[in-house]
Protein backbone atom coordinates (compact mmCIF):
# COMPACT_ATOMS: atom_id res chain seq x y z
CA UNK A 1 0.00 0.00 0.00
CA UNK A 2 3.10 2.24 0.74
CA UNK A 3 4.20 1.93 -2.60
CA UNK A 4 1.11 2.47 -4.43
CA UNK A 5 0.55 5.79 -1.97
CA UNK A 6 4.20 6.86 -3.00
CA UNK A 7 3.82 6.16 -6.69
CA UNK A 8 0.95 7.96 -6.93
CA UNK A 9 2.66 10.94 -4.51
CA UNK A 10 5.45 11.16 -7.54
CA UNK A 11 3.30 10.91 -10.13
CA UNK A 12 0.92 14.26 -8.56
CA UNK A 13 4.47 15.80 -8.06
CA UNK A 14 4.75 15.49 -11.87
CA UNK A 15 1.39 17.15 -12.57
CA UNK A 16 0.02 13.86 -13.64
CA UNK A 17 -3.98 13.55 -13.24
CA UNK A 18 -4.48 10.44 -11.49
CA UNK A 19 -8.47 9.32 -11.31
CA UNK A 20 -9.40 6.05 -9.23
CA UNK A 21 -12.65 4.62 -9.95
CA UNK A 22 -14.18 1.41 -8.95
CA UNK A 23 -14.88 -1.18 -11.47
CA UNK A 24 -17.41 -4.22 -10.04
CA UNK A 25 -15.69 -7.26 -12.33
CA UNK A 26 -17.28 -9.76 -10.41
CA UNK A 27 -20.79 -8.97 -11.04
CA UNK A 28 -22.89 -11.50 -12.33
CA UNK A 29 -20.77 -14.35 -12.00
CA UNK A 30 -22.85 -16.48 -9.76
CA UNK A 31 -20.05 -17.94 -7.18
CA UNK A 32 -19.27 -14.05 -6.27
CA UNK A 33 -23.25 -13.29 -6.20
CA UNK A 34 -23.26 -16.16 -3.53
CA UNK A 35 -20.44 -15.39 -1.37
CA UNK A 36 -21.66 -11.80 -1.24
CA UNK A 37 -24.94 -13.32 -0.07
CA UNK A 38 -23.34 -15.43 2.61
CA UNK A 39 -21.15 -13.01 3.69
CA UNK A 40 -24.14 -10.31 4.23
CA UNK A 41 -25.91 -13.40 6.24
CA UNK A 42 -22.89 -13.77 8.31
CA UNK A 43 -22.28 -10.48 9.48
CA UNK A 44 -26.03 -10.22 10.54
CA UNK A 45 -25.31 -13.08 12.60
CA UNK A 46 -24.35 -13.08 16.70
CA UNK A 47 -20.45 -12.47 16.42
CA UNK A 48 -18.25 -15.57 18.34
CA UNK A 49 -16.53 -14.55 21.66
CA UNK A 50 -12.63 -14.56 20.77
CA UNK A 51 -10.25 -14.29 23.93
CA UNK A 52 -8.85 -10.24 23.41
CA UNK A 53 -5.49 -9.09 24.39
CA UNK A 54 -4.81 -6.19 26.92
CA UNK A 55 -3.85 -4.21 24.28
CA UNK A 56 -6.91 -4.48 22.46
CA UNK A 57 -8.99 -4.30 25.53
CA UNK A 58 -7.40 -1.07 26.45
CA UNK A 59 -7.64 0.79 23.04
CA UNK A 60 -11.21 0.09 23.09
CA UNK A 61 -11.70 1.34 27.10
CA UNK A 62 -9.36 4.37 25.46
CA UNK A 63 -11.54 5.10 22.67
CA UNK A 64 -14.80 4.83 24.51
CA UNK A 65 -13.68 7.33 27.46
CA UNK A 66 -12.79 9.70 24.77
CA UNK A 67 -16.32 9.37 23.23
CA UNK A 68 -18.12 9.83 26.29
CA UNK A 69 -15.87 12.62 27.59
CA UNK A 70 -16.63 14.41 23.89
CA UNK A 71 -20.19 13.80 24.73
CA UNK A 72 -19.93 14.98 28.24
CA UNK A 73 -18.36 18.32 26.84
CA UNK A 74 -21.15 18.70 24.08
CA UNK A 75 -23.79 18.25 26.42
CA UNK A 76 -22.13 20.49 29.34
CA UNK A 77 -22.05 23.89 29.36
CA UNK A 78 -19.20 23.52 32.37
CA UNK A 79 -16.19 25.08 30.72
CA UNK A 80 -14.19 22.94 33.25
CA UNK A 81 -14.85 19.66 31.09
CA UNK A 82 -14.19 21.57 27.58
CA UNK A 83 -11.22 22.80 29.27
CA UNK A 84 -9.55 19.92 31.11
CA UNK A 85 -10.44 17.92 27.68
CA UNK A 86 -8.67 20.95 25.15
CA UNK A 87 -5.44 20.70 27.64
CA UNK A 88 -4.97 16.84 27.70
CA UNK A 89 -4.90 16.91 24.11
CA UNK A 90 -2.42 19.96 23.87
CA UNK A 91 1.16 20.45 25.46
CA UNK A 92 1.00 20.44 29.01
CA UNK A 93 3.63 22.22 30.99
CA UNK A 94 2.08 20.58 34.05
CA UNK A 95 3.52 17.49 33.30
CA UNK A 96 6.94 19.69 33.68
CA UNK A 97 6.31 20.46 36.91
CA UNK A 98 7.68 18.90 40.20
CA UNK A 99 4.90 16.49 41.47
CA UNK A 100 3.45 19.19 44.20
CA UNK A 101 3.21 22.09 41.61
CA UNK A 102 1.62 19.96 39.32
CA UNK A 103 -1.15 18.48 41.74
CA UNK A 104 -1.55 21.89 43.33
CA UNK A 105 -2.46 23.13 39.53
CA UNK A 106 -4.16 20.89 38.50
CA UNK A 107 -6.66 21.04 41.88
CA UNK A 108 -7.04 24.61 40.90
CA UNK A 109 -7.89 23.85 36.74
CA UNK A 110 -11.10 22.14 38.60
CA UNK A 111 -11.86 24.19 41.15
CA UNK A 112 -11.20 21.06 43.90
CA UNK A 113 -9.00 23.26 46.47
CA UNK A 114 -9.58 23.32 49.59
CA UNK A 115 -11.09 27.21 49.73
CA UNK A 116 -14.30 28.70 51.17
CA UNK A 117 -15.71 29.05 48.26
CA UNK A 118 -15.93 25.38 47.58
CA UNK A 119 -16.39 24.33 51.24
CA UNK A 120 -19.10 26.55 51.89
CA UNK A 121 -20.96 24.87 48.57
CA UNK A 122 -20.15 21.18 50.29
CA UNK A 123 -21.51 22.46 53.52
CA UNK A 124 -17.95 22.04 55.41
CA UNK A 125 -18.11 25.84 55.88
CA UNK A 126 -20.80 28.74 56.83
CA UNK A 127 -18.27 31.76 54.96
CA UNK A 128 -17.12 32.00 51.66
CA UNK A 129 -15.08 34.99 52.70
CA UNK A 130 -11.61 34.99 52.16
CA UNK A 131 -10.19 34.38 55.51
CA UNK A 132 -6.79 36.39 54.76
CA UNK A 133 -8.34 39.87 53.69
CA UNK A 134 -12.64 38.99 54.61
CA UNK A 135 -13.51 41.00 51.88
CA UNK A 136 -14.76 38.88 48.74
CA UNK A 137 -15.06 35.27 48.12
CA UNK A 138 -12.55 32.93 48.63
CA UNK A 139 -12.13 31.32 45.60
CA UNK A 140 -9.18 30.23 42.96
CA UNK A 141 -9.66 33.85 41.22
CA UNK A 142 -9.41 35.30 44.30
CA UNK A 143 -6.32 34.07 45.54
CA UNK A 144 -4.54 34.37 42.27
CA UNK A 145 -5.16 37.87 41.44
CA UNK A 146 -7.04 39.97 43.70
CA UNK A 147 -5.93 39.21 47.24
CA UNK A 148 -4.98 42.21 49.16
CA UNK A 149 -2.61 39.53 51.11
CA UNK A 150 -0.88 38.18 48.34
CA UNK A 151 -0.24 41.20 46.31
CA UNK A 152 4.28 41.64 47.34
CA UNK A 153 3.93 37.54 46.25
CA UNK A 154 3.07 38.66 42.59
CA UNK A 155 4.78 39.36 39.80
CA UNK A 156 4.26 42.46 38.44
CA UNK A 157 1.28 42.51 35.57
CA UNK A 158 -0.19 39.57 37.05
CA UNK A 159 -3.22 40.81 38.40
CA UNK A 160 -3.92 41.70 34.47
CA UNK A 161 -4.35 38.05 33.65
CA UNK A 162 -7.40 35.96 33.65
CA UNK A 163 -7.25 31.84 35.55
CA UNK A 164 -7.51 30.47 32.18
CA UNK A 165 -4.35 32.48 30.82
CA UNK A 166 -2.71 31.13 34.23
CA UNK A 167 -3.62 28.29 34.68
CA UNK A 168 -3.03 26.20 31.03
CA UNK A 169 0.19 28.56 30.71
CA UNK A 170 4.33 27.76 30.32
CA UNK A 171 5.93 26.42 33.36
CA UNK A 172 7.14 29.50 34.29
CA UNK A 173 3.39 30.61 35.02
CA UNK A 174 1.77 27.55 36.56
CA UNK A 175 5.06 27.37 39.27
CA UNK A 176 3.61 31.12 40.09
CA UNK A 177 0.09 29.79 40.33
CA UNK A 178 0.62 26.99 42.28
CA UNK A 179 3.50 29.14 44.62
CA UNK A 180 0.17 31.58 45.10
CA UNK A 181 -1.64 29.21 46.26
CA UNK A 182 0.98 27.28 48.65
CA UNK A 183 1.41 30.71 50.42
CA UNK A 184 -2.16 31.02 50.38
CA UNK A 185 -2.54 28.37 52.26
CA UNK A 186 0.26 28.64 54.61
CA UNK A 187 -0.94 32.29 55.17
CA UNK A 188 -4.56 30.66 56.47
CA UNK A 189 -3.11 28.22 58.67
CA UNK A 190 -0.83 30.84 60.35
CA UNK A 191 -3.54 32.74 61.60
């Protein structure tokens, strides 16, 4: 097949019009007309149980969790799904990142830190207020760009940035995101 492909590659290169077209040359000729037949039956019929490989097993789990997360993400209007889904399919610096950095961004990507915001909606908290500054909600956005208590941890500009810039960013972004957040947290636990 790799031949014919590259023949027919060379011959396009020479500006030579190539036209495939499918010729039936076994129509009509009654031992063809009856295998068709039989083979139509057969493939109508309940398919045998052959033993599968764990290879083959796990290509098929593979391609069936990709179908249902593509139908989860169709369905959903949660940017978090769309979002987690775009980013395993594109470079990710998280994978770059030393094993804390990388779980501590990657709890933030779905919102599944351990903030008021998210513990008050569990019931584990009555205040979403930020505990460090009491002023807004106490959320990822929060704590990456608009707390008071944070602001001599930033880099300059940051606060200009949205979570979805930060957050599926170079290294050098999501190490800032997830040192925000570490700091964040240490800051809570000090007081």
């Amino acid at each position: 097949m790799d031949g014919i492909l590259s023949s027919m590659e060379k011959l396009r290169q020479a500006d030579v019009r190539i036209i495939c077209q499918w010729i039936p040359s076994h129509v009509g000729i009654h031992g063809n007309e009856v295998a068709d037949e039989l083979a139509n039956a057969g493939r109508l019929q309940p398919q045998p149980i052959v033993p599968a490989t764990l290879a083959h097993v796990s290509s098929l789990l593979r391609g069936e969790t990709a179908k249902r997360w593509r139908a989860a993400i169709e369905g959903n209007d949660d940017s978090r799904l769309a979002k987690l889904y775009e980013a395993r399919r594109a470079d990710d610096y998280r994978d770059h990142l030393p094993r804390g950095d990388a779980v501590q961004v990657f709890r933030m990507r779905v919102n599944h830190v351990l903030l008021l915001a998210s513990m008050s909606k569990r019931g584990w908290s009555q205040s979403a207020s930020c505990r460090l500054c009491g002023n807004r909600v106490e959320d990822v956005d929060h704590v990456l760009f608009d707390c008071p208590a944070l602001e001599d941890c930033r880099s300059p500009g940051w606060g200009c940035q949205d979570r979805s810039q930060v957050l599926w960013a170079e290294r050098s972004v999501l190490v800032e995101a997830a040192m925000l957040l570490r700091v964040f947290l240490r800051k809570t636990k000090e007081r």
